[in-house]
Structures are given as C-alpha cells and as structure tokens.
N, C-alpha and C. Protein backbone atom coordinates (compact mmCIF):
# COMPACT_ATOMS: atom_id res chain seq x y z
N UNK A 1 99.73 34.56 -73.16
CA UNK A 1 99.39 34.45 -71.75
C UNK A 1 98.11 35.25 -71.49
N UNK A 2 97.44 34.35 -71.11
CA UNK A 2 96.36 35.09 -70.31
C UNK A 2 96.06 35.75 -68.89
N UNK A 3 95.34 36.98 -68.68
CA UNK A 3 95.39 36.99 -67.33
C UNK A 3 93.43 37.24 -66.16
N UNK A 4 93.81 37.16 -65.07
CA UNK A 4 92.76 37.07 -64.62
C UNK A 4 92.54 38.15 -63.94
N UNK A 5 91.69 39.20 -64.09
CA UNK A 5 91.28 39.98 -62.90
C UNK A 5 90.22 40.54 -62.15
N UNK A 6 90.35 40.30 -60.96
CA UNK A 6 89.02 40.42 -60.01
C UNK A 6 89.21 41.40 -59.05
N UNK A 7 87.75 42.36 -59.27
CA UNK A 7 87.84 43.39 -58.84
C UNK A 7 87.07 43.17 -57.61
N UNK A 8 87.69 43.96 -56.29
CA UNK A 8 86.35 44.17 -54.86
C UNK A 8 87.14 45.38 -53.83
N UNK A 9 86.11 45.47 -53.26
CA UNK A 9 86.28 46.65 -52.34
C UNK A 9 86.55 46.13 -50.64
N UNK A 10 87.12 47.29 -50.09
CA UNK A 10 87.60 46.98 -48.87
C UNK A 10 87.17 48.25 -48.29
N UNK A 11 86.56 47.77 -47.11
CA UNK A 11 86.35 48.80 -46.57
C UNK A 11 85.90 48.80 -45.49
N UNK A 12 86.99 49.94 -44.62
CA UNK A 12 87.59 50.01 -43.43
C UNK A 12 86.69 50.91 -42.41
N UNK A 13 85.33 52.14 -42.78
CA UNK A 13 84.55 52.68 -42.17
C UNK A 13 83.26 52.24 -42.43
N UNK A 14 83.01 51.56 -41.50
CA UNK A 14 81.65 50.68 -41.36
C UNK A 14 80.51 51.72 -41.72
N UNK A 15 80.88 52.77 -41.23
CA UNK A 15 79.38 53.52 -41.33
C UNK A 15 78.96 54.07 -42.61
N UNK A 16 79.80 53.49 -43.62
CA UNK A 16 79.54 53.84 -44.53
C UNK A 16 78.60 52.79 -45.92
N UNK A 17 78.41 51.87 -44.45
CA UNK A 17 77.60 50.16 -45.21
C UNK A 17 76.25 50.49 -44.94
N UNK A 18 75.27 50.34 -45.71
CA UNK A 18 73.89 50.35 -45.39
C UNK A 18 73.79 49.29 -44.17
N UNK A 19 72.38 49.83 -43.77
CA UNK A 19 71.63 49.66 -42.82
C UNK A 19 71.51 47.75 -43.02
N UNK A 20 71.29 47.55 -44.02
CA UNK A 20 71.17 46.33 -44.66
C UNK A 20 72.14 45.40 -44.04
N UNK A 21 73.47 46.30 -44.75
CA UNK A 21 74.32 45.28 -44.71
C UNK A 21 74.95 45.02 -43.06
N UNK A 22 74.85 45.94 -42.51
CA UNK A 22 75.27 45.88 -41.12
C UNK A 22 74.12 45.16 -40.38
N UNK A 23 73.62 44.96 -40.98
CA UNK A 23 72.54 43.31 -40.08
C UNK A 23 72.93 42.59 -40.61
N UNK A 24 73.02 42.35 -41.95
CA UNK A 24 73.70 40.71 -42.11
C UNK A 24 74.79 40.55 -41.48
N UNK A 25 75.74 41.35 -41.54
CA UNK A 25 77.01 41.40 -40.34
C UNK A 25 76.79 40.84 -38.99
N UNK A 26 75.71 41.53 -38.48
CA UNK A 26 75.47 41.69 -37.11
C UNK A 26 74.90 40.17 -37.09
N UNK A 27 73.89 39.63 -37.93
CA UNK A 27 73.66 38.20 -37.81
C UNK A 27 74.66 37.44 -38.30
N UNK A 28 75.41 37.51 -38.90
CA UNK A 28 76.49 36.17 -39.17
C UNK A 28 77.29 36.08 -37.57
N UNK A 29 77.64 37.48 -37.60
CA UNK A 29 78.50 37.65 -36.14
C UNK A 29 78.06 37.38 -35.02
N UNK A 30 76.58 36.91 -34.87
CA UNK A 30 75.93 36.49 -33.57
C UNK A 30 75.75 35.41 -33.70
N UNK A 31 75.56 34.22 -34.77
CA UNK A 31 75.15 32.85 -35.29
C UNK A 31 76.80 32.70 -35.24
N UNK A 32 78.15 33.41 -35.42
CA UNK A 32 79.18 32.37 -35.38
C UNK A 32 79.48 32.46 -33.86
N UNK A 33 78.75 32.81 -32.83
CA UNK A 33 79.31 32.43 -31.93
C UNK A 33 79.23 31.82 -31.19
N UNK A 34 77.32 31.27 -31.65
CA UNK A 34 76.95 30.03 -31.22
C UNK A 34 77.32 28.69 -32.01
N UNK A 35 78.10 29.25 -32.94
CA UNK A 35 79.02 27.79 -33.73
C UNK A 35 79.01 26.65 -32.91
N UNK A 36 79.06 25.04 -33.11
CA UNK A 36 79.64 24.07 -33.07
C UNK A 36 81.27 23.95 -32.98
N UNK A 37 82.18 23.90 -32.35
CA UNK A 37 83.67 24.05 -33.12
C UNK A 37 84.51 23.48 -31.47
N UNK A 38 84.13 22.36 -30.86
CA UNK A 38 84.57 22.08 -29.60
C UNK A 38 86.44 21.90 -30.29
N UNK A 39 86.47 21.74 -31.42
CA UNK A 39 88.08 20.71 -31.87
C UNK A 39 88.96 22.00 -32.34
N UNK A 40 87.80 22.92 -32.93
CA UNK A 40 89.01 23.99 -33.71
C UNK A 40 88.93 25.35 -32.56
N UNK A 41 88.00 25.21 -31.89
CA UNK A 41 87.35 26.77 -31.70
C UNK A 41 87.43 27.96 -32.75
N UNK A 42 87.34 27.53 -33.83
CA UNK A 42 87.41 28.37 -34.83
C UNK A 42 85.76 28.42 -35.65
N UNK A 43 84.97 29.60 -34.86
CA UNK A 43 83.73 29.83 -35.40
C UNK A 43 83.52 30.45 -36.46
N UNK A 44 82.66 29.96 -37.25
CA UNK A 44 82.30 30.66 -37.99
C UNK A 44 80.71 30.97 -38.69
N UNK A 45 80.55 32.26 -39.03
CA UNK A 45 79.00 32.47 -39.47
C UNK A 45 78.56 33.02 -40.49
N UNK A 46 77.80 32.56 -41.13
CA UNK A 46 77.41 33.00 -42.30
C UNK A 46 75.63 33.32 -42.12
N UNK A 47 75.43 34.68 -42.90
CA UNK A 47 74.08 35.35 -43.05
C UNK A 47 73.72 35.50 -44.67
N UNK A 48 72.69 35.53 -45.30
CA UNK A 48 72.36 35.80 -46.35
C UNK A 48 70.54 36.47 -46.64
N UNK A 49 70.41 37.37 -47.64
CA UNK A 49 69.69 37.79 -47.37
C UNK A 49 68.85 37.46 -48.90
N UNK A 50 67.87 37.11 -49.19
CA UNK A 50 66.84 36.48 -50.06
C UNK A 50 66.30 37.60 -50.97
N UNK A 51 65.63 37.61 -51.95
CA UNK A 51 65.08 38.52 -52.77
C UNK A 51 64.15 39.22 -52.14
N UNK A 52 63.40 38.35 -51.25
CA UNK A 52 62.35 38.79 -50.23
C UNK A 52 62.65 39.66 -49.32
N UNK A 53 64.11 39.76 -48.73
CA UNK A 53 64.90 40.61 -47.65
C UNK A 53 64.50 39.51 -46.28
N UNK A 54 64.29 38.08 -46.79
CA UNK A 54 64.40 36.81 -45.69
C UNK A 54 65.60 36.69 -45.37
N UNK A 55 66.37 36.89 -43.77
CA UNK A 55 67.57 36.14 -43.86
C UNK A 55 67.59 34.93 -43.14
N UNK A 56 68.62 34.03 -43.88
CA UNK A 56 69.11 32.70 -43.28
C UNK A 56 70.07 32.55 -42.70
N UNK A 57 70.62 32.28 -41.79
CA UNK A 57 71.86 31.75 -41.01
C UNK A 57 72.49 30.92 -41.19
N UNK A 58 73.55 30.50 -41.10
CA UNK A 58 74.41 29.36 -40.61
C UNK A 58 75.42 29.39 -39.76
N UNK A 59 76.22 28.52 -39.24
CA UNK A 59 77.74 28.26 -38.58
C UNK A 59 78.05 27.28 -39.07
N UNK A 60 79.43 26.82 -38.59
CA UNK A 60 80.11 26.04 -38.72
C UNK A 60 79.78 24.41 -37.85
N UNK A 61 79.83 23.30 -38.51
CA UNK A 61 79.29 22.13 -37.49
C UNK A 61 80.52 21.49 -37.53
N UNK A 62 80.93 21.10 -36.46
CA UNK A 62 82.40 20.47 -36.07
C UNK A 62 81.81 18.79 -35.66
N UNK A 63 82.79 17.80 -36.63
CA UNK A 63 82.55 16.67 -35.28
C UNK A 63 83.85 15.70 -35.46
N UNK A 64 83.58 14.87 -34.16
CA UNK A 64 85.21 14.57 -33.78
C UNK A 64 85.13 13.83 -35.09
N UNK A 65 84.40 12.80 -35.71
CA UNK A 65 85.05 12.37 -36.86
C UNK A 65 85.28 13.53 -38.25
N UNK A 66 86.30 14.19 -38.54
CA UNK A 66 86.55 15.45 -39.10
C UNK A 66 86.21 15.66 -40.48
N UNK A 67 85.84 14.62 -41.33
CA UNK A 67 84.86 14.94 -42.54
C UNK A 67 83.44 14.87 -42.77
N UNK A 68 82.93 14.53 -41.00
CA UNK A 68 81.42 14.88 -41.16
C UNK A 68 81.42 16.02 -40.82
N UNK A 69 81.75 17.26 -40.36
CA UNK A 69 81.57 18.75 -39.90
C UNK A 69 81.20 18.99 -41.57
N UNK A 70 80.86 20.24 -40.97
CA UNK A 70 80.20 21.32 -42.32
C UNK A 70 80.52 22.52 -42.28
N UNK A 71 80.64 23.50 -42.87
CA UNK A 71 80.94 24.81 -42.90
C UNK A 71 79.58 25.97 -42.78
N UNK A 72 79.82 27.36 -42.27
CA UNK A 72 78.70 28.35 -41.81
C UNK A 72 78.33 28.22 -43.01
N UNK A 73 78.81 28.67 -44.40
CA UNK A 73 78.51 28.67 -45.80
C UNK A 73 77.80 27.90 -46.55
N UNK A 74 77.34 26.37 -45.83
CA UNK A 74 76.83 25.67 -46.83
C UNK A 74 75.60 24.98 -46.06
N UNK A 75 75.57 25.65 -44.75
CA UNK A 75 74.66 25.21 -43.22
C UNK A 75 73.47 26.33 -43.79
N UNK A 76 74.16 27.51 -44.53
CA UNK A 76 73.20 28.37 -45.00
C UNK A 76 72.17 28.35 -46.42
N UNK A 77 73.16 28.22 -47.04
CA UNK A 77 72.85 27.68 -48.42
C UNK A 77 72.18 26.07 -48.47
N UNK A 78 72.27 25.67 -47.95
CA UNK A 78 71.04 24.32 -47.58
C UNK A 78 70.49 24.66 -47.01
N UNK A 79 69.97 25.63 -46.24
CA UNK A 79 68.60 25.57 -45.56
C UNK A 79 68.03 26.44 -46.26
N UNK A 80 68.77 27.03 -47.07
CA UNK A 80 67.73 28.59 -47.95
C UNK A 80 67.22 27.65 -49.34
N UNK A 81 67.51 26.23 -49.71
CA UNK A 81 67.89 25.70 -51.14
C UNK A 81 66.13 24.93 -50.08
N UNK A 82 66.49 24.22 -48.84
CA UNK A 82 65.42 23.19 -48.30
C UNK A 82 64.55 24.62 -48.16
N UNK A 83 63.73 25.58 -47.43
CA UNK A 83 62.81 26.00 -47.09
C UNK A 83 62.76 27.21 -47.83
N UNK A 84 63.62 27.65 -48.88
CA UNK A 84 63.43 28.93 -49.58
C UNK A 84 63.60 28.53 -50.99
N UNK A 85 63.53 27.19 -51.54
CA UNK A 85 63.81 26.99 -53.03
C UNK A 85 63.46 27.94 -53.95
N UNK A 86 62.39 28.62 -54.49
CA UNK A 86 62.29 29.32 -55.34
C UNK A 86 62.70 30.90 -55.34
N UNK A 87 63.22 31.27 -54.10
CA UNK A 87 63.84 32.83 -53.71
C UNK A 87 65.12 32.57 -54.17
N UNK A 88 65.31 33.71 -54.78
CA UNK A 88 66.86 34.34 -54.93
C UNK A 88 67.90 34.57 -54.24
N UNK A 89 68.64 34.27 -53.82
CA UNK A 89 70.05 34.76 -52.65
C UNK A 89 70.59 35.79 -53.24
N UNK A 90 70.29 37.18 -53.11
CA UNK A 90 71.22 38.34 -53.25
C UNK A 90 72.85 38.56 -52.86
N UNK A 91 72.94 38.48 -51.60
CA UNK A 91 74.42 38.47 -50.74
C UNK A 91 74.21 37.70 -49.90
N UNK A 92 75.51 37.49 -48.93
CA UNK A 92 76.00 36.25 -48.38
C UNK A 92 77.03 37.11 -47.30
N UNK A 93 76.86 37.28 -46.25
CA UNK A 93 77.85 37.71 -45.48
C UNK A 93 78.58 36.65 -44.29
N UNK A 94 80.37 36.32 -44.10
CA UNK A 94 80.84 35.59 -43.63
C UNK A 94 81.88 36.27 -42.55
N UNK A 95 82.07 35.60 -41.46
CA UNK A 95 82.99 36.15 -40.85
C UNK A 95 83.49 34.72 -39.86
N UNK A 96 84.98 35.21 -39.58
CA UNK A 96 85.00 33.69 -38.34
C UNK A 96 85.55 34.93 -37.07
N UNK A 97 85.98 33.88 -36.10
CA UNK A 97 86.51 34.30 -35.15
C UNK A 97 87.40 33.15 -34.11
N UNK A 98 88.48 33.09 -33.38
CA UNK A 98 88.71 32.69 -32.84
C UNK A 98 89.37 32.45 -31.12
N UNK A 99 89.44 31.35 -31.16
CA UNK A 99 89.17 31.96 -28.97
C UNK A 99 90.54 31.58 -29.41
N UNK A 100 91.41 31.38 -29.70
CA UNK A 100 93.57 31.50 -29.71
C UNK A 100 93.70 32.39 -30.32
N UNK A 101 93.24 33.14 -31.17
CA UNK A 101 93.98 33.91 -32.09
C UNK A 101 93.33 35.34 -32.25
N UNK A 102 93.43 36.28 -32.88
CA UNK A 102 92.66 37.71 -33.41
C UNK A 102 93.38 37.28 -35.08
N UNK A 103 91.51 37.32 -35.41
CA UNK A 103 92.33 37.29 -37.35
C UNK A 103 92.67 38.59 -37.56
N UNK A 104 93.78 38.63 -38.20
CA UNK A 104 93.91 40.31 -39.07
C UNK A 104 93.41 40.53 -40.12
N UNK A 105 92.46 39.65 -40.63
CA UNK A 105 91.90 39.86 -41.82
C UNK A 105 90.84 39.02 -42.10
N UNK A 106 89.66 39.63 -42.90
CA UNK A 106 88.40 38.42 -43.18
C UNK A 106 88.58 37.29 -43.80
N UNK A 107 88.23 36.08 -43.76
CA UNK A 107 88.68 34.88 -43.72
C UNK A 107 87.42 34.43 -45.04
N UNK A 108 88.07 33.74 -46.46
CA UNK A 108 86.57 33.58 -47.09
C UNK A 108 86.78 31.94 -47.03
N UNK A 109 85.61 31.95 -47.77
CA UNK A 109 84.96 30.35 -47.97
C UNK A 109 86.00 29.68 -48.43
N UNK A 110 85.72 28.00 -47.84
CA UNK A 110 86.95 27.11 -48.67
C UNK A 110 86.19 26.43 -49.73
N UNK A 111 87.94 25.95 -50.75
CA UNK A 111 86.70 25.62 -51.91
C UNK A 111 85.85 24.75 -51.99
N UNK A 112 85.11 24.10 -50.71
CA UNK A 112 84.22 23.17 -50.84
C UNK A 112 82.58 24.23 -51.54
N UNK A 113 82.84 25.28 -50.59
CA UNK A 113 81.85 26.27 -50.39
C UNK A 113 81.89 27.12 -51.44
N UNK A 114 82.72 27.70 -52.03
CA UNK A 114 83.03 28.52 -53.27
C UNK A 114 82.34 28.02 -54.24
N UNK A 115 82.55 26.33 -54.96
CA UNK A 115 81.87 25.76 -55.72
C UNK A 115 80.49 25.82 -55.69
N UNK A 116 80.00 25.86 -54.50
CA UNK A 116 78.36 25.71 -53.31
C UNK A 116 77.99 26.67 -54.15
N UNK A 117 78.96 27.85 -53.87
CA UNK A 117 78.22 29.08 -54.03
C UNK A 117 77.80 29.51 -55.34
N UNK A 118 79.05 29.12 -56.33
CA UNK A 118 78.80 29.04 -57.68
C UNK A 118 77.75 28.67 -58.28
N UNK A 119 77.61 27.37 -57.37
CA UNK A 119 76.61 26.37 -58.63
C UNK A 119 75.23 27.20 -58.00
N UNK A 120 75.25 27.78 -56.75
CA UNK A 120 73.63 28.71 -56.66
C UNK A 120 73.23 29.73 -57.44
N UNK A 121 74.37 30.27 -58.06
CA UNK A 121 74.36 31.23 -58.63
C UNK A 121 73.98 31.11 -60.26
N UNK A 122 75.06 30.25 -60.78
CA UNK A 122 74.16 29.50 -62.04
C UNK A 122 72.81 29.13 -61.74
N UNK A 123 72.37 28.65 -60.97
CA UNK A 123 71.12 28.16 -60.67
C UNK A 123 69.99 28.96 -60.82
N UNK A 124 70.62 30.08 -60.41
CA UNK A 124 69.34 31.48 -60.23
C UNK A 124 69.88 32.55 -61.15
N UNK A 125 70.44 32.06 -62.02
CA UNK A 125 71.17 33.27 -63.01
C UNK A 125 71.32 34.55 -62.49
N UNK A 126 71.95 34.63 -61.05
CA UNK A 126 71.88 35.90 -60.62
C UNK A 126 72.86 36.01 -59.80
N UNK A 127 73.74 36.57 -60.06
CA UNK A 127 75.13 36.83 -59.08
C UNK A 127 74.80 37.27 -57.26
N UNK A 128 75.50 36.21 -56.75
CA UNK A 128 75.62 36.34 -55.25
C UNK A 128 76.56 37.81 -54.77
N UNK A 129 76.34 38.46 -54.53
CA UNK A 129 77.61 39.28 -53.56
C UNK A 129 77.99 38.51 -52.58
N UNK A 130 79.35 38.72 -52.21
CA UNK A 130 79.87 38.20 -50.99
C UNK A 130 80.45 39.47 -50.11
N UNK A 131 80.18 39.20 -48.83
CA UNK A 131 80.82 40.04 -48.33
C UNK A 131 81.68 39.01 -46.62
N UNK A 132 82.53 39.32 -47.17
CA UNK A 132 83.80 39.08 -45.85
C UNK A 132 84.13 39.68 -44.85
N UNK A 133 84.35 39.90 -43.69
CA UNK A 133 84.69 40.62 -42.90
C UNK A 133 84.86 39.94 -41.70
N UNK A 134 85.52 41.01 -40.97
CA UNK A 134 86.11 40.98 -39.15
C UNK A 134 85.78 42.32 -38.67
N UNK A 135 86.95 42.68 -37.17
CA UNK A 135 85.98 43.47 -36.59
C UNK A 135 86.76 45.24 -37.42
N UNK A 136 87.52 45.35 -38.10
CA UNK A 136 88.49 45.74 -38.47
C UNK A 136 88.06 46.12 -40.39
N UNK A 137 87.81 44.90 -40.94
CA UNK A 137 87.27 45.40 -42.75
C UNK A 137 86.28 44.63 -43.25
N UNK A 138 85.97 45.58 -44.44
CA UNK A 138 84.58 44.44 -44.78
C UNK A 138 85.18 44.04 -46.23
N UNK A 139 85.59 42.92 -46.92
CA UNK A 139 85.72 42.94 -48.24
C UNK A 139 84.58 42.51 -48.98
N UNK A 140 84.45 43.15 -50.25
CA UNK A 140 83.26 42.93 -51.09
C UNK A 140 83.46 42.60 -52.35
N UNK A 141 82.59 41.57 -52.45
CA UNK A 141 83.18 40.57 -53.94
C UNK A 141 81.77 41.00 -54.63
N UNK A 142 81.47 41.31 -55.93
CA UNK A 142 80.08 41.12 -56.65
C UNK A 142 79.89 39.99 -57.12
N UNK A 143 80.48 38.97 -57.11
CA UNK A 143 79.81 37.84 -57.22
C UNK A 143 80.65 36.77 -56.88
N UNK A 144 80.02 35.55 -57.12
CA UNK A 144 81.01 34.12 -56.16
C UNK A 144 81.99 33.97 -57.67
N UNK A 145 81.87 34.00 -58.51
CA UNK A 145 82.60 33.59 -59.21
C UNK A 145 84.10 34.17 -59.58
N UNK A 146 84.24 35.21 -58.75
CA UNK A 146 85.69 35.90 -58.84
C UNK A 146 86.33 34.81 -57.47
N UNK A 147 84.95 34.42 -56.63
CA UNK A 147 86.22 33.64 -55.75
C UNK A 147 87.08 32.44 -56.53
N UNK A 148 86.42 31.97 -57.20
CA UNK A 148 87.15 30.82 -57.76
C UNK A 148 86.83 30.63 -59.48
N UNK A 149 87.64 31.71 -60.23
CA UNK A 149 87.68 31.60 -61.54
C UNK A 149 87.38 30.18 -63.07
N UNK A 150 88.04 29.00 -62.23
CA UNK A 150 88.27 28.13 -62.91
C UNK A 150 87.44 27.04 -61.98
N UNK A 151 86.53 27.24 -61.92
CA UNK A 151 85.23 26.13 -60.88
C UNK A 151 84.76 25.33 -62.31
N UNK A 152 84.29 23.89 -61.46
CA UNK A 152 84.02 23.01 -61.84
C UNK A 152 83.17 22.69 -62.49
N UNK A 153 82.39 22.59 -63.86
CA UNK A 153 80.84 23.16 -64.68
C UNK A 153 80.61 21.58 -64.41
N UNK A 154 79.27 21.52 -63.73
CA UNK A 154 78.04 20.65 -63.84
C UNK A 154 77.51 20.01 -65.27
N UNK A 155 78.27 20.68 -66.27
CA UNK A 155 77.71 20.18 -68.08
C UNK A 155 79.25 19.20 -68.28
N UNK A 156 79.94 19.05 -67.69
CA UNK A 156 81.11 18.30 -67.73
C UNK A 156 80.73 16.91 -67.23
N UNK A 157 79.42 16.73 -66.56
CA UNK A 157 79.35 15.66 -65.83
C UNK A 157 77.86 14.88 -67.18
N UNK A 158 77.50 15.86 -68.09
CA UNK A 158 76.25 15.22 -68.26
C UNK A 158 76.70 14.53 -69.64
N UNK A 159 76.03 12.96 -70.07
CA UNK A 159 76.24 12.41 -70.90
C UNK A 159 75.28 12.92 -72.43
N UNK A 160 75.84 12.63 -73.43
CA UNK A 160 74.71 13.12 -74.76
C UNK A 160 73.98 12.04 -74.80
C-alpha cells in the first residue's frame, strides 16, 4: 500500500502574512463581490500575482444555461495565459462568499480548475502556491499539485 501526503499551513493570524499576500487577499475579496452569480449567489474570486508582481483577477461567471458559467480560477488563468503568456504565475489566491450562508472554512478550486492549474504549472516548470481563505483562515498549499495528486498528464493524449 501506498500512501499520499500533502503538506500546508493554516493560518489563523493574518498579521502574520506579508504585505504581499494580504493584497492578493484584499483583491480576490473585492473582484468576488463583483462576481456574476444571479442563480447561486455564491461568489467567488480569485487574484494571482505574476513574476513581475502583475496581478490578475477573476470571479465567477454564472449563466442560466449552467455549463456555460466559468469559475474565479480559470477567468484568471485565461486572462494571465491571453495578455501575460510569457510571465510566470507565482501564487493564486481564492476565496468565495455567500449571501445564505457564512462559510466556516476556505472553499478550494473544483476539479475543473485544479487540472487548469496543474497543467500551468507544468507549463512554466514552476510551482503555483495556492492560497485559500475566508474571513476567519488562510490555508496554504506550495503548489497545485497536492490539490489533486492523480491529475490527468497531457502525454497520455499524444500519439508516437
């Protein structure tokens, strides 16, 4: 038997996050609240910050037919892939929020977005940080690939 383990941090005193990271916070958390989300009210925002220290935004795009919406995570990562192709994505900060509920906990990417994130990361041979959070913890992943261990390789698809 094999086993898997993935290590990250949690952490509960903000003031102990660089200056850095509490702007990407502060921008995911201001971009999810201008979210799209008339069906779920469930916003969400994603910030990331470039080799350059460029950040990009996203939210969540909702529409009534329910497999054209998009996620904050990949609203970001396509626009940094369209107008930032050759920069690096360092970290990735996500958070949602909702008008029914208070999350008790940071909410991460689904695996549409996990894969997203993966394959950027192969791409730029350079591990993404993730960071998760609400108003309450921040969790911190060093790279996308602890989110989803057993992701899908792109060399599976290519013929000899």
């Amino acid at each position: 038997m094999k086993k898997i383990v993935i290590t990250y941090q949690e952490i509960v005193d903000f003031s102990v996050l660089s200056d850095s990271d509490k702007d990407l916070m502060n921008r995911a958390t201001k971009i999810a609240q201008s979210a799209y989300a008339p069906y779920s009210a469930f916003h969400v925002g994603a910030a990331l910050i470039l080799e350059n220290n460029h950040i990009v935004v996203g939210n969540n795009q909702e529409n009534s037919s329910f497999p054209c919406g998009i996620c904050a995570e990949r609203v970001a990562l396509f626009a940094t892939a369209t107008n930032y192709p050759n920069l690096a994505i360092k970290k990735i900060a996500i958070t949602a929020m909702s008008k029914h509920f208070n999350l008790e906990s940071p909410v991460g990417p689904c695996g549409l977005c996990r894969q997203v994130l993966i394959e950027y990361e192969d791409k730029q041979k350079l591990d993404i940080e993730i960071m998760l959070f609400n108003t309450t913890k921040v969790i911190k992943i060093s790279k996308a690939k602890d989110l989803l261990p057993f992701y899908f390789k792109g060399e599976k698809l290519k013929r000899i």
